[in-house]
Protein backbone atom coordinates (compact mmCIF):
# COMPACT_ATOMS: atom_id res chain seq x y z
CA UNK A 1 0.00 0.00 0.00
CA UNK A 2 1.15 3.44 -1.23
CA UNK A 3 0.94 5.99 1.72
CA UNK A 4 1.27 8.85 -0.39
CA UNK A 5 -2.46 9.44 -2.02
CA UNK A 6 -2.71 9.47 -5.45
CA UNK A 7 -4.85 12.29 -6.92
CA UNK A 8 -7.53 10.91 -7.73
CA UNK A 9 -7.67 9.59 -3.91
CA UNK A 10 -7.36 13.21 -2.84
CA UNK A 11 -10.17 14.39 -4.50
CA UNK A 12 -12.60 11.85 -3.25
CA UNK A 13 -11.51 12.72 0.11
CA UNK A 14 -11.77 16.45 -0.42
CA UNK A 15 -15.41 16.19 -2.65
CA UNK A 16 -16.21 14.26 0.29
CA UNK A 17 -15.09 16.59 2.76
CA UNK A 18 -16.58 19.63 1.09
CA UNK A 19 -20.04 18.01 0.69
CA UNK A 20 -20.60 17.31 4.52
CA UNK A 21 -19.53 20.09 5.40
CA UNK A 22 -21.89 21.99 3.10
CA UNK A 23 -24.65 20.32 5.21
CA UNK A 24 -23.64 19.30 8.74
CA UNK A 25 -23.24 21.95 11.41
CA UNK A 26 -24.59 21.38 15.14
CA UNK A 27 -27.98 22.31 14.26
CA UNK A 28 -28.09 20.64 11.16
CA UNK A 29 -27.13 17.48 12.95
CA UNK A 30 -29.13 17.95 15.84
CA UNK A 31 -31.87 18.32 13.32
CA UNK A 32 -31.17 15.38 11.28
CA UNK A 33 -30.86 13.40 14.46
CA UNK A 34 -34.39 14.44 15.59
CA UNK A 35 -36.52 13.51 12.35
CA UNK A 36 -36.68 9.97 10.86
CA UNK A 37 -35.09 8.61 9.64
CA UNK A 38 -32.05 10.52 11.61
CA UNK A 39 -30.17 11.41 8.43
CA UNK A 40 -30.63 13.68 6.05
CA UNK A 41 -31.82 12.17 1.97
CA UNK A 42 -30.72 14.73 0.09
CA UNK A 43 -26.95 13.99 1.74
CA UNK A 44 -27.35 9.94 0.81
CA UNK A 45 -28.32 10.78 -2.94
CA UNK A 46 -25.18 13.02 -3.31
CA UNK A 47 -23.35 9.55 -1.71
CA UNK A 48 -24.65 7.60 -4.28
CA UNK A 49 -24.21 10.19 -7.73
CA UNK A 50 -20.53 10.98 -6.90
CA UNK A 51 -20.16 7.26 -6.53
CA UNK A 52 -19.41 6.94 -2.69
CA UNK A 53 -22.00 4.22 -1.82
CA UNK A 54 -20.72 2.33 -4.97
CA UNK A 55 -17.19 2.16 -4.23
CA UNK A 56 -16.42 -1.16 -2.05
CA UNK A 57 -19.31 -2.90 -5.04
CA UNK A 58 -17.04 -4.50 -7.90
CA UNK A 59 -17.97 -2.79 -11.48
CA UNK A 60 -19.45 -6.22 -12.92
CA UNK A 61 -22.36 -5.47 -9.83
CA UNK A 62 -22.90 -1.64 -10.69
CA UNK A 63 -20.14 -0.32 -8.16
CA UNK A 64 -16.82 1.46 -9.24
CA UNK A 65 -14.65 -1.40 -7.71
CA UNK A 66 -12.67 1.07 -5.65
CA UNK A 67 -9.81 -0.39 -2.87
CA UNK A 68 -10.08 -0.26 1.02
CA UNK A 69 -8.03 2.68 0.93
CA UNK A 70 -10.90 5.12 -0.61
CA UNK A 71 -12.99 3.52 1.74
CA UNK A 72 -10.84 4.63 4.77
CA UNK A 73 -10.92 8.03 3.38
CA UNK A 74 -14.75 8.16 2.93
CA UNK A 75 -14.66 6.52 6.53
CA UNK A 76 -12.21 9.33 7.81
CA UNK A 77 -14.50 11.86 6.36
CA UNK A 78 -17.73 10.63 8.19
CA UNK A 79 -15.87 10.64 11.46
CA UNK A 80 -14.58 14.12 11.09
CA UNK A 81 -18.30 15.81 10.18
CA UNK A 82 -20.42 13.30 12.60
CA UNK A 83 -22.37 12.15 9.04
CA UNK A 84 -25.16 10.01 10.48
CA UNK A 85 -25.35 8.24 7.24
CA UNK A 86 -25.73 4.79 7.31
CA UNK A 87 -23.24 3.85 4.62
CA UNK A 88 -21.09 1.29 6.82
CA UNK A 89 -24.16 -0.81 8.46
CA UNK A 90 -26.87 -0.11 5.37
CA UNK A 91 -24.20 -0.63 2.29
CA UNK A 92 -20.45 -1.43 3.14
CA UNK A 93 -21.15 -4.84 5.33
CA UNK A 94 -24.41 -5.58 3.55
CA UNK A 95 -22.25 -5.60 0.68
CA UNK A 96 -19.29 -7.11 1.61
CA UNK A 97 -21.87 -10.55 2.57
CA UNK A 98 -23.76 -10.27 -0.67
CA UNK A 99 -19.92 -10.85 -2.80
CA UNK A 100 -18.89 -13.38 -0.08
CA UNK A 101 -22.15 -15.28 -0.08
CA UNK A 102 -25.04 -14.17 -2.70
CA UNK A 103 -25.69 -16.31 -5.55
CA UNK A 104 -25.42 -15.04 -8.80
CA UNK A 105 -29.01 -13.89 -9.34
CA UNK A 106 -29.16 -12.43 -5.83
CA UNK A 107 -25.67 -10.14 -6.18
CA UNK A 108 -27.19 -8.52 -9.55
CA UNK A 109 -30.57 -7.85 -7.81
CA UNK A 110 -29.35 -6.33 -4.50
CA UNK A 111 -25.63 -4.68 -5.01
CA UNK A 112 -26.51 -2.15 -8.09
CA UNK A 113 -29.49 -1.07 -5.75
CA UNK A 114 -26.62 -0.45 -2.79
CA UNK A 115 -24.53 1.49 -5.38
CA UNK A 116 -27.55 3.44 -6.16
CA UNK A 117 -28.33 4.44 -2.58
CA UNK A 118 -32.07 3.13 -3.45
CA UNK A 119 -32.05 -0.08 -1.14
CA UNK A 120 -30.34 -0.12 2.26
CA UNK A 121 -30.29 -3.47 4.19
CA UNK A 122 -29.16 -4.14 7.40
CA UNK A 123 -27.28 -7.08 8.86
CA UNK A 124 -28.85 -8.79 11.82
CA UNK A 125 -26.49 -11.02 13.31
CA UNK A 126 -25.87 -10.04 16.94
CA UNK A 127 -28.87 -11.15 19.80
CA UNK A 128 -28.94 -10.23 23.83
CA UNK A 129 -26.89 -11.50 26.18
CA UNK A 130 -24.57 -12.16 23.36
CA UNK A 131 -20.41 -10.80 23.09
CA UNK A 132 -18.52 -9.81 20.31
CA UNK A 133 -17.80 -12.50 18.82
CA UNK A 134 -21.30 -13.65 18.44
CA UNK A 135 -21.39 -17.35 16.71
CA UNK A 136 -23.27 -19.26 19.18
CA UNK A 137 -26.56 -17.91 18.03
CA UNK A 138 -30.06 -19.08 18.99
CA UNK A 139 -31.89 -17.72 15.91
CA UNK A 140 -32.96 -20.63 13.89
CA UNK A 141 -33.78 -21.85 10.39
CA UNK A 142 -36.12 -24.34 9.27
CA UNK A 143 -36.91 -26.46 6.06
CA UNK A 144 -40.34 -25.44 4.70
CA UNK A 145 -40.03 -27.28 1.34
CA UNK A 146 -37.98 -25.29 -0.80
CA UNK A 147 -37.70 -22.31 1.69
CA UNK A 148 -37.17 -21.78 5.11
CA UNK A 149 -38.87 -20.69 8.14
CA UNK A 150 -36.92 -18.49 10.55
CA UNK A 151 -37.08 -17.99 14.72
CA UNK A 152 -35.40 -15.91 17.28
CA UNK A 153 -34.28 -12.38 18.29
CA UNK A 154 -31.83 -10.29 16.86
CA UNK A 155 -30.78 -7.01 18.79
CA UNK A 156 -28.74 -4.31 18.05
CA UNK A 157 -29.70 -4.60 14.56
CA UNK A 158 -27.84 -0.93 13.59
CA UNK A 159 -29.76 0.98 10.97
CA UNK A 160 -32.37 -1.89 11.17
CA UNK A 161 -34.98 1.19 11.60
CA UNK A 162 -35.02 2.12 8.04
CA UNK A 163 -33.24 -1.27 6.96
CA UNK A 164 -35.68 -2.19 3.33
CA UNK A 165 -34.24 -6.04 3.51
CA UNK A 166 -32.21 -7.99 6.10
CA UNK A 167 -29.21 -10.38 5.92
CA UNK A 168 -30.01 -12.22 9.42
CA UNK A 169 -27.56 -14.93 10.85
CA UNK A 170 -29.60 -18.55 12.09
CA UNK A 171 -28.54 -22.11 13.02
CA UNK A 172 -29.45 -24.33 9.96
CA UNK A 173 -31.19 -27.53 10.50
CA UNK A 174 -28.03 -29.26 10.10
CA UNK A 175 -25.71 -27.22 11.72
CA UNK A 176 -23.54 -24.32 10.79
CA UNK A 177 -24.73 -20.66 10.44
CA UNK A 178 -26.79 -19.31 7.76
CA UNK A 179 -27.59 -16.18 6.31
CA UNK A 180 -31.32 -15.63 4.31
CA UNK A 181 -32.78 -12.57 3.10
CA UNK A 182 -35.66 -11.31 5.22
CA UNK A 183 -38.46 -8.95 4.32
CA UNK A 184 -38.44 -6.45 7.33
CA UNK A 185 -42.20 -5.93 7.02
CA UNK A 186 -43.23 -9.67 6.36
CA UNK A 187 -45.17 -12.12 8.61
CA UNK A 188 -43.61 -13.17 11.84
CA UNK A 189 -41.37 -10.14 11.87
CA UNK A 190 -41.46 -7.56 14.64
CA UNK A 191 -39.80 -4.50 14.27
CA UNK A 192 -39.10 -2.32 17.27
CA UNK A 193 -37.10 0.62 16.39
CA UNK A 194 -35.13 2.80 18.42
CA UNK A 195 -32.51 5.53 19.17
CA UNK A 196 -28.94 5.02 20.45
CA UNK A 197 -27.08 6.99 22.95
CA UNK A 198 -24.81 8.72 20.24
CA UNK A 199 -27.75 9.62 18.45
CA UNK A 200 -28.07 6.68 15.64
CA UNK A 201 -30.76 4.34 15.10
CA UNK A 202 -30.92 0.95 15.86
CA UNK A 203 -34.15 -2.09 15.92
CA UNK A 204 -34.43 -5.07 17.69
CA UNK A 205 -36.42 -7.92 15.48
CA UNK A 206 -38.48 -10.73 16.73
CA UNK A 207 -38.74 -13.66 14.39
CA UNK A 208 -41.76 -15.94 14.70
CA UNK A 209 -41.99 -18.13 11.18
CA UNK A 210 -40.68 -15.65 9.06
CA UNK A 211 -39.74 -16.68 5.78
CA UNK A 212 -36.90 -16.28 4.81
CA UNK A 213 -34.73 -16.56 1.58
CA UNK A 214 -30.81 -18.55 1.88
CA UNK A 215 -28.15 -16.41 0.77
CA UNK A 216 -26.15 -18.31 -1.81
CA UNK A 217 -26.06 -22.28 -0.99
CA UNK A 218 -23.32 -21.57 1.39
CA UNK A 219 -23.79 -24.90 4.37
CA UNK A 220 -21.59 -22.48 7.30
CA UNK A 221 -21.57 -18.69 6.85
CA UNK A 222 -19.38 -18.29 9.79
CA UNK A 223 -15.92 -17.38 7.83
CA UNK A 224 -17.70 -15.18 5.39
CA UNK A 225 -19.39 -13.59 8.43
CA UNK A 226 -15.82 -12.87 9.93
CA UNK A 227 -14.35 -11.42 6.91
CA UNK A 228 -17.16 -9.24 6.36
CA UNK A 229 -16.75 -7.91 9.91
CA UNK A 230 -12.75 -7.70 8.87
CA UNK A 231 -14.02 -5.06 6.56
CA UNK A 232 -16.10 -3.63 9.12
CA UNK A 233 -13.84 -3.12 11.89
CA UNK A 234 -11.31 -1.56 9.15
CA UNK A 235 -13.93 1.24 8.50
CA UNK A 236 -15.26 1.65 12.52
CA UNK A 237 -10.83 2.53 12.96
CA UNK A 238 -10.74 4.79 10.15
CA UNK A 239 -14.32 6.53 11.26
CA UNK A 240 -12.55 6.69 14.99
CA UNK A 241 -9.57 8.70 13.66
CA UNK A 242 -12.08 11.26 11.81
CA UNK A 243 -13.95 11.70 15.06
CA UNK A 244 -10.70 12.05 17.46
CA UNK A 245 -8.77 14.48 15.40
CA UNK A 246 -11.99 16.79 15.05
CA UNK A 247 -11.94 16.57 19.14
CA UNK A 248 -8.51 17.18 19.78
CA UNK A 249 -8.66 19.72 17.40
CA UNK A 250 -12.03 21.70 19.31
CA UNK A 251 -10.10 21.01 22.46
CA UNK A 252 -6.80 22.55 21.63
CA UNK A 253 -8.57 25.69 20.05
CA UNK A 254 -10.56 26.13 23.04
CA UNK A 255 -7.35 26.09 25.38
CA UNK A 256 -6.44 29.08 22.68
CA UNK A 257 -8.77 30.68 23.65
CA UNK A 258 -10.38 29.92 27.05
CA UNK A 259 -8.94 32.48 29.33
CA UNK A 260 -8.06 31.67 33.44
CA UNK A 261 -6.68 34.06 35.77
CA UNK A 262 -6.45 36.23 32.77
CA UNK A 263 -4.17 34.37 30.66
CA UNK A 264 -5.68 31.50 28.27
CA UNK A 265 -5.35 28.30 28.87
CA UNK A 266 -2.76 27.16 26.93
CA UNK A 267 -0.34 29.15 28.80
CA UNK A 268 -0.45 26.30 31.64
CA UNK A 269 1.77 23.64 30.90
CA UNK A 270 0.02 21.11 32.29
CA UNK A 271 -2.85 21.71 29.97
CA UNK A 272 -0.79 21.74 27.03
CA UNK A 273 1.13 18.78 28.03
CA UNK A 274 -1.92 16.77 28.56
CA UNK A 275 -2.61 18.06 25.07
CA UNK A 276 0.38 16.80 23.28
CA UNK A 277 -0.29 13.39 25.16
CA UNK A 278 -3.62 13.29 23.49
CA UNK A 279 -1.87 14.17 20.17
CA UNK A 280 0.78 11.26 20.63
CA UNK A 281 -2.61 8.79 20.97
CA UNK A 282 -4.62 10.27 17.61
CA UNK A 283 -0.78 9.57 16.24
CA UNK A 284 -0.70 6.07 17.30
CA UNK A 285 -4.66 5.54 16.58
CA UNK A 286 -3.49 6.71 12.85
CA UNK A 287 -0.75 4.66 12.82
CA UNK A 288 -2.92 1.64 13.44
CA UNK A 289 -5.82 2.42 11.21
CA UNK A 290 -3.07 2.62 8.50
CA UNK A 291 -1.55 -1.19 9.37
CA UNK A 292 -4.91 -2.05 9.15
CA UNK A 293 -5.91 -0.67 5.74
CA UNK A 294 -2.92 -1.55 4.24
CA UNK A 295 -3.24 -5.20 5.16
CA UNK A 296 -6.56 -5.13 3.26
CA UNK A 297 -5.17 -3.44 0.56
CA UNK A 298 -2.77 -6.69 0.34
CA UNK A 299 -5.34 -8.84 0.53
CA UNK A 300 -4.99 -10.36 4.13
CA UNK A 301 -7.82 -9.98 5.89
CA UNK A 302 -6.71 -11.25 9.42
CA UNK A 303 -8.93 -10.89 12.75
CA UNK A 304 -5.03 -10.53 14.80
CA UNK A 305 -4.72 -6.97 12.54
CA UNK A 306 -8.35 -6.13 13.00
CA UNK A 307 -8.12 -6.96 17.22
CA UNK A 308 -4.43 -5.20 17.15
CA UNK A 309 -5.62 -2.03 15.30
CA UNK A 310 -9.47 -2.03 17.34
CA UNK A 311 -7.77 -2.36 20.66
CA UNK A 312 -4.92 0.46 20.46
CA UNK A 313 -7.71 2.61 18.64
CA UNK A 314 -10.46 2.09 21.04
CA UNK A 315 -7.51 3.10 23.68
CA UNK A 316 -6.36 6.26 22.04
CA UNK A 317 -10.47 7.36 22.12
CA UNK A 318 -11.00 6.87 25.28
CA UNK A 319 -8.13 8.67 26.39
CA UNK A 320 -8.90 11.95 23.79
CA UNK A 321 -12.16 11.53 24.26
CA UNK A 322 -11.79 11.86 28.62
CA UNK A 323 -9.13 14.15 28.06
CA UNK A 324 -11.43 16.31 25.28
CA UNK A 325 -14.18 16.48 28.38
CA UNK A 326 -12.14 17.27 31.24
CA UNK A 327 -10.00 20.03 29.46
CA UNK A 328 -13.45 21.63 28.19
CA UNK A 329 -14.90 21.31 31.77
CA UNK A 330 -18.57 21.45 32.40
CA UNK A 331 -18.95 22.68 29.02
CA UNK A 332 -17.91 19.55 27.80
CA UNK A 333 -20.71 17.41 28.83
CA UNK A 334 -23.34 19.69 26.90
CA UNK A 335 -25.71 18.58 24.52
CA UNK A 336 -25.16 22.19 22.73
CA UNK A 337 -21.44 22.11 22.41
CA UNK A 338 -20.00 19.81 19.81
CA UNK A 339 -17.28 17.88 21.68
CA UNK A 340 -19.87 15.71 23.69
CA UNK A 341 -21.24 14.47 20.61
CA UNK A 342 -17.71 13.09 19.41
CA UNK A 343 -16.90 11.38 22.84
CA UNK A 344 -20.77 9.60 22.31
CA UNK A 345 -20.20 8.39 19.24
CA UNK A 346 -16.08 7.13 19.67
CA UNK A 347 -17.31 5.56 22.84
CA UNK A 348 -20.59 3.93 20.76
CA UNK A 349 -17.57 2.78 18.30
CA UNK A 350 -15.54 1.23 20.54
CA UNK A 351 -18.08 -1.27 21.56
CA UNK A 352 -19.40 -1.95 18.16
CA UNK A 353 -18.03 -5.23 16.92
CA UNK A 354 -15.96 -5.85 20.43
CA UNK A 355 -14.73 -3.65 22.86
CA UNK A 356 -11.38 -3.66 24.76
CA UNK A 357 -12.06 -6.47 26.23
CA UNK A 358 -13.28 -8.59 23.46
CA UNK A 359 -10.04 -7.54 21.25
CA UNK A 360 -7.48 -7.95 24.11
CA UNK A 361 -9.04 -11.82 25.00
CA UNK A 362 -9.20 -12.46 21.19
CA UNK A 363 -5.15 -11.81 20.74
CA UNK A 364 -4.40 -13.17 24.30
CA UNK A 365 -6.08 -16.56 23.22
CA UNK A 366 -2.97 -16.46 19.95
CA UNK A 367 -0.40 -16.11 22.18
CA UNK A 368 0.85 -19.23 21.83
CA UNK A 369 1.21 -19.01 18.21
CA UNK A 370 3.87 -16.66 18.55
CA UNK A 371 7.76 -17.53 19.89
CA UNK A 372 8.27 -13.85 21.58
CA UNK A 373 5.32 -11.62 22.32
CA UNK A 374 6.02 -8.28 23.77
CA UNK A 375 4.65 -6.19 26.37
C-alpha cells in the first residue's frame, strides 16, 4: 500500500469533505438526528451520484470497484463531520456478505441497488446476552419445502430502523450458520425501532416463522461472516480517527482561547502537556488504522490486525475523548457544544463489533502461536 495518495484519492476525500460540510453543522445534525429517519436524503443521494456508496461494489455489480483505501478516506470523512449516514451498516457490510455469499441472481438484484443508494439493508447477526464475537446464536432456520422458516431475536440490529431487507444470521437444520434474506415488514417479523445513545438508530427484530430466503447455498456462513466484519472493523478505525482528530482539534482551540486568571489556557503547561499526550494517541490511533488498511489493501484480511488495530484505537479514544471532556470542563458534557457528541459516538464505536475487552481476549487466546510476544 502506497501511503502517499494518489490524486484521484485526494479528491474523493476532499469532494467528500466539502459536501458534509456543506450540510452538517450542530444544528443541522441535531436536526437530522431528531426527524426519521435521523439522516438527512438529500446527503445519501449526493453519496450515491458521486459514486461513494458504490465504491467497495465491484464494477461487474454496478459499483466502481474502488480499494479499502478510498474507503478509509470516505470513513475518515464521516468521522470528522459526525455524518449520520448509514453507509457502513446499510451498504459497506451488507455488501461485503452479498460478494462473499449471494448467488449469482441475488448479487445482480441487491448490489446495483446499494450502489444506487435506493435499497439499504441491514445485517442482523448479533442477539442479547450475546459478546462480540457472536457465533453461538439461537436464531434458527427451518426447512419449509424449498424455503425456510426463521425464529429468534436479533438485537442491536444498527440501521435496522429504516433497513428495506435484512441479511439475518440462524442455526441451519443441520448445523452451521446461515444467512437468508428477510423482508423487514413480512409475517412473523417484529420491528421495534429505536434511538442510540450517540444519536443513531438501531431495531431489535423478533422472528416468529418468518420466511426467509438462503443467501447463496453456502452450508456455514461463519468465515464469510468474519471477513465481512474484517471489513467492518477496518472502517469503525478509520471513522474513529475522523472523530478524534476533530476533538482534539475543538479542544486545543478552546485552550487558545479559554482564558483563566487572565491568561488563556494554553499558557499552563500542564494543559498543554496533557494536550500533546492526546496528540501522541490520535498519532498512534493513525498509525494503526493505516496497518490495518494496508493489510486489506494486500489482501490479508486477518482478525489478529483487525483486534491489534481495534484495541490500540479504542484506547487512544477513550483517552482523547476523557481528556477532550475534562480540558473543556462542564462545558464539555453539553448537549449544545459539539465535543460531547464526538466522545458519544467514539465511545458507541468502541463497543461496536468488540470492545477492549473482546479484542485484548481475542489476541491473548494467539499467544501461543507466537515464539516472543512483547509487552
Amino acid at each position: 500500500m502506497d501511503l502517499v495518495l494518489t490524486d484521484e484519492q485526494t479528491m474523493l476525500r476532499d469532494t467528500v469533505r466539502e459536501l458534509l460540510h456543506r450540510f452538517y453543522d450542530g444544528e443541522a445534525l441535531t436536526k437530522a438526528g431528531d426527524t426519521d429517519p435521523g439522516w438527512n436524503r438529500t446527503v445519501w443521494k449526493q453519496l450515491a451520484d458521486l459514486g461513494v456508496l458504490a465504491l467497495t461494489i465491484p464494477e461487474e455489480d454496478g459499483g466502481v470497484g474502488a480499494g479499502p483505501v478510498e474507503a478509509m478516506l470516505v470513513q475518515e470523512e464521516l468521522g470528522r463531520a459526525l455524518a449520520p449516514e448509514p453507509v457502513l451498516d446499510a451498504v459497506v457490510l451488507p455488501a461485503e456478505l452479498l460478494k462473499l455469499t449471494g448467488s449469482a441472481e441475488q448479487r445482480h438484484r441487491l448490489l446495483p441497488a446499494l450502489a444506487a443508494g435506493t435499497t439499504l439493508l441491514a445485517f442482523a447477526h448479533a442477539e442479547p446476552g450475546l459478546r462480540w464475537p457472536s457465533n453461538e446464536i439461537a436464531t434458527s432456520a427451518v426447512a419449509q419445502g424449498d424455503s425456510y422458516v426463521l425464529s429468534g431475536v436479533k438485537n442491536p440490529v444498527l440501521r435496522g430502523d429504516c433497513a428495506d431487507e435484512l441479511i439475518v444470521s440462524a442455526v441451519l437444520p443441520g448445523g452451521g450458520i446461515g444467512l437468508f434474506l428477510v423482508d423487514p415488514t413480512g409475517a412473523g417479523v417484529r420491528r421495534r425501532a429505536y434511538r442510540t445513545f450517540d444519536g443513531r438508530r438501531g431495531a431489535q427484530f423478533d422472528f416468529d416463522g418468518a420466511a426467509g430466503e438462503l443467501l447463496g447455498d453456502t452450508v456455514d456462513a461463519a468465515e464469510q461472516i468474519a471477513l465481512a466484519q474484517g471489513h467492518a472493523q477496518a472502517a469503525l478505525c478509520a471513522e474513529s480517527v475522523g472523530a478524534m482528530e476533530v476533538a482534539l482539534t475543538l479542544t486545543t482551540e478552546y485552550l487558545k482561547s479559554r482564558k483563566q486568571f487572565g491568561v488563556t489556557l494554553s499558557k499552563f503547561q500542564t494543559l498543554t502537556q496533557r494536550a500533546a499526550d492526546c496528540y501522541v494517541s490520535l498519532e498512534l490511533a493513525r498509525s494503526m488504522n493505516l496497518y490495518a488498511t494496508a493489510a486489506l489493501a494486500d489482501g490479508g484480511n486477518d482478525p489478529v490486525v483487525a483486534s491489534r488495530a481495534r484495541l490500540q484505537i479504542a484506547k487512544s479514544a477513550e483517552h482523547i475523548g476523557q481528556e477532550a471532556i475534562q480540558m473543556h470542563g462542564g462545558i464539555g458534557v453539553t448537549a449544545e457544544y459539539p465535543v460531547s457528541h464526538y466522545v458519544a459516538r467514539l465511545t458507541a464505536i468502541g463497543q461496536t463489533l468488540g470492545g477492549v475487552l473482546e479484542h485484548r481476549r481475542e489476541l491473548a487466546a494467539r499467544v501461543g502461536d507466537y515464539d516472543l510476544v512483547e509487552l
